[in-house]
Protein backbone atom coordinates (compact mmCIF):
# COMPACT_ATOMS: atom_id res chain seq x y z
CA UNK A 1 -14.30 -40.82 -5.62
CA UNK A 2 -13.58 -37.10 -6.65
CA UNK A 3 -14.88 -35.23 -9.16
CA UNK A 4 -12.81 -33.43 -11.88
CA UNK A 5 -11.05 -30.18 -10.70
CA UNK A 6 -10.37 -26.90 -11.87
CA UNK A 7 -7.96 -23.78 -10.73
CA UNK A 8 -9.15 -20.13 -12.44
CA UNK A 9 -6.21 -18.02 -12.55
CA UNK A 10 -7.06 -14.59 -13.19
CA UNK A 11 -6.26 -11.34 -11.66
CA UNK A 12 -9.80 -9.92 -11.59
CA UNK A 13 -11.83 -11.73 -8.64
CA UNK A 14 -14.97 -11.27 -10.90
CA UNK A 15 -13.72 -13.28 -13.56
CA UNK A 16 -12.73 -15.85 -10.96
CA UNK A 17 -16.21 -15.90 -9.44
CA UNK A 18 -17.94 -15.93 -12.82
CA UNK A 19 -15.80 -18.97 -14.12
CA UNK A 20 -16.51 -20.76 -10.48
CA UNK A 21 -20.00 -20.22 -10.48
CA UNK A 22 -20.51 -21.51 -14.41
CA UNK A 23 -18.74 -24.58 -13.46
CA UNK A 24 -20.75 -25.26 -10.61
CA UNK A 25 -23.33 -27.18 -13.17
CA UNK A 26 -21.30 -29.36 -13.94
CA UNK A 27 -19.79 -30.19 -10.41
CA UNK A 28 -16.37 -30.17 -10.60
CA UNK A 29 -14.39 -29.01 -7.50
CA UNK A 30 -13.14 -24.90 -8.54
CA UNK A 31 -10.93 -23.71 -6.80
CA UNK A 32 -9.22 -20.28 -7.45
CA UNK A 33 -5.92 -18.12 -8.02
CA UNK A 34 -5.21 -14.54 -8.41
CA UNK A 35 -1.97 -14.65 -9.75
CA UNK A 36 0.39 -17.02 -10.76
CA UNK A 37 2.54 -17.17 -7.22
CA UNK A 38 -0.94 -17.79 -5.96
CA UNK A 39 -1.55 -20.51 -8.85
CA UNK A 40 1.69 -22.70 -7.60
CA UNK A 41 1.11 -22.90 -4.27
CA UNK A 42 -2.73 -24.25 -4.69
CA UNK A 43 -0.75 -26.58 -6.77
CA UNK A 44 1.48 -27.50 -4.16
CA UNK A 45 -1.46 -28.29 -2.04
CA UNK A 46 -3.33 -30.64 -4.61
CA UNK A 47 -3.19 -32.01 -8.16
CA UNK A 48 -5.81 -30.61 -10.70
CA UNK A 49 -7.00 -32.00 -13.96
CA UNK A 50 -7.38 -28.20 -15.77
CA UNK A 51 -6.29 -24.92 -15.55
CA UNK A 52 -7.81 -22.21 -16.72
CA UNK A 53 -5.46 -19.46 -16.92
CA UNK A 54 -5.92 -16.00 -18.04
CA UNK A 55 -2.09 -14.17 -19.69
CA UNK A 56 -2.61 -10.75 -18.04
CA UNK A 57 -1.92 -11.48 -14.18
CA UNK A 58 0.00 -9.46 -11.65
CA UNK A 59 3.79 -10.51 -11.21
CA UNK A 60 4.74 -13.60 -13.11
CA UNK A 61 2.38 -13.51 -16.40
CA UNK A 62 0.36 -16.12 -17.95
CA UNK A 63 2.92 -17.63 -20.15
CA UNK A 64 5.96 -17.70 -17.62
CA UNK A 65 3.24 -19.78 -15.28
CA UNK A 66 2.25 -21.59 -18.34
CA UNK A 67 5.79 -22.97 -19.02
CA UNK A 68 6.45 -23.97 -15.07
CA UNK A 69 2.92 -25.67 -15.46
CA UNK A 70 4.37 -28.08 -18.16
CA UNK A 71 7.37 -28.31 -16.47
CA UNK A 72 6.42 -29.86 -13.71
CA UNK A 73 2.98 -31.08 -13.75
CA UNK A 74 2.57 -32.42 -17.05
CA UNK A 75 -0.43 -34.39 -16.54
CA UNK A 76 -2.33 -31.38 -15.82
CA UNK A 77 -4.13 -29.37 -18.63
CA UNK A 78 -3.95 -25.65 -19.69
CA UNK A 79 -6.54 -23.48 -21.75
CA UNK A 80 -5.96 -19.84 -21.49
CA UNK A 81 -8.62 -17.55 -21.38
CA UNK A 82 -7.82 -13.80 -21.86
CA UNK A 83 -9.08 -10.59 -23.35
CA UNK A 84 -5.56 -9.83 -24.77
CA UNK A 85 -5.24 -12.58 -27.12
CA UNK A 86 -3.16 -12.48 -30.11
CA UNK A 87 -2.39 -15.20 -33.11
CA UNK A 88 1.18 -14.73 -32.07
CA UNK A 89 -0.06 -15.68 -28.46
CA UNK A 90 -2.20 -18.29 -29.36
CA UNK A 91 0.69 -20.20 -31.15
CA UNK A 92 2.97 -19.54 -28.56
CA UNK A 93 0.69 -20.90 -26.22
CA UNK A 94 -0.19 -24.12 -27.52
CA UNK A 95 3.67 -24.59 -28.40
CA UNK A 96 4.39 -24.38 -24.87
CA UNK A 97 1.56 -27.03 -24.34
CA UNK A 98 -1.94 -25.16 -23.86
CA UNK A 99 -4.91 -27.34 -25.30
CA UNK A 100 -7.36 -24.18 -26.25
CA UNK A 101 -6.94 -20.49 -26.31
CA UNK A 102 -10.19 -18.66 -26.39
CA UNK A 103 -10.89 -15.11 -26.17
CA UNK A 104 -12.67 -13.20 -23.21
CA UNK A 105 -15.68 -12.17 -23.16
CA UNK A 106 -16.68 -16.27 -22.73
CA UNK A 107 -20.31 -17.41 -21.97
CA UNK A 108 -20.99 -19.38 -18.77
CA UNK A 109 -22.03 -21.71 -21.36
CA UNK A 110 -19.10 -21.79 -23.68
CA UNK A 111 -16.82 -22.30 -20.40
CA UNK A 112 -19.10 -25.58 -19.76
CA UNK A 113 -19.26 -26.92 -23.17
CA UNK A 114 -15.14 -26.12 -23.19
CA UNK A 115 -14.28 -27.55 -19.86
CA UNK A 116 -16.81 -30.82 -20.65
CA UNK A 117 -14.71 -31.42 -24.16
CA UNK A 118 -11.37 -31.18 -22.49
CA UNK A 119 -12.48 -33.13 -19.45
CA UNK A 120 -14.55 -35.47 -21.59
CA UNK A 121 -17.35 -35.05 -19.22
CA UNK A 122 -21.41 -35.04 -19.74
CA UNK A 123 -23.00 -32.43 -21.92
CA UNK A 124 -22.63 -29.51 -19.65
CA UNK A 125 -23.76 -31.45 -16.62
CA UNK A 126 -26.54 -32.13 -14.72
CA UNK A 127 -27.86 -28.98 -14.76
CA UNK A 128 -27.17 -27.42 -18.41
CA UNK A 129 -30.13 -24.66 -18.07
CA UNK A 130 -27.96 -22.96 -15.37
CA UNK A 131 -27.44 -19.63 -15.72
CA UNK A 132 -25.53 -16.79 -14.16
């Protein structure tokens, strides 16, 4: 039986690697997308159960890949993450369907105790001292 999985879309590979590795606790399958072109075609490829998706990517933005995300895999949930939030954004983006909008900068630890409420997983995992 699989675990829970995640795609990270963001265009900086360090956020990517930074979200990946504070998931690894809590051993869910990451895998990762640098922009939203990228994004669809891992979802071509597989089904996941969240997306974490940062607003500020290179060619189609965050809420464009948003929208196609509700559009035609419903089942699968959203929570932007990015450092250019707004209240405007925010309420477009759970209109369009996102379940949480948090601001960057995000603790490996926040990302755990977010991605464990929204997955209804374990507190944080096995391994809930991990640290990056």
């Amino acid at each position: 039986m699989e675990g829970p999985s995640v795609l990270i879309v963001d265009g900086e590979k360090n956020v990517r690697l930074t979200l990946s590795r504070a998931l690894e606790a809590l051993e869910v399958e990451t895998d990762t997308a640098a922009n939203g072109e990228e994004a669809l075609a891992r979802m071509e490829e597989r089904d996941f159960d969240l997306i974490l998706l940062d607003l500020r990517l290179p060619g189609m933005d965050g809420m464009d890949l948003l929208e196609t995300v509700r559009r035609t895999k419903p089942g699968t949930g959203v929570v932007v993450v990015t450092a250019y939030g707004t209240i405007e954004l925010a309420v477009e983006a759970m209109k369009l369907g996102a379940l949480d909008f948090i601001q960057k900068p995000v603790s490996p630890s926040e990302i755990r105790q977010l991605v464990c409420r929204v997955l209804g997983i374990g507190k944080e995992g096995k391994n809930q001292g991990a640290t990056l």
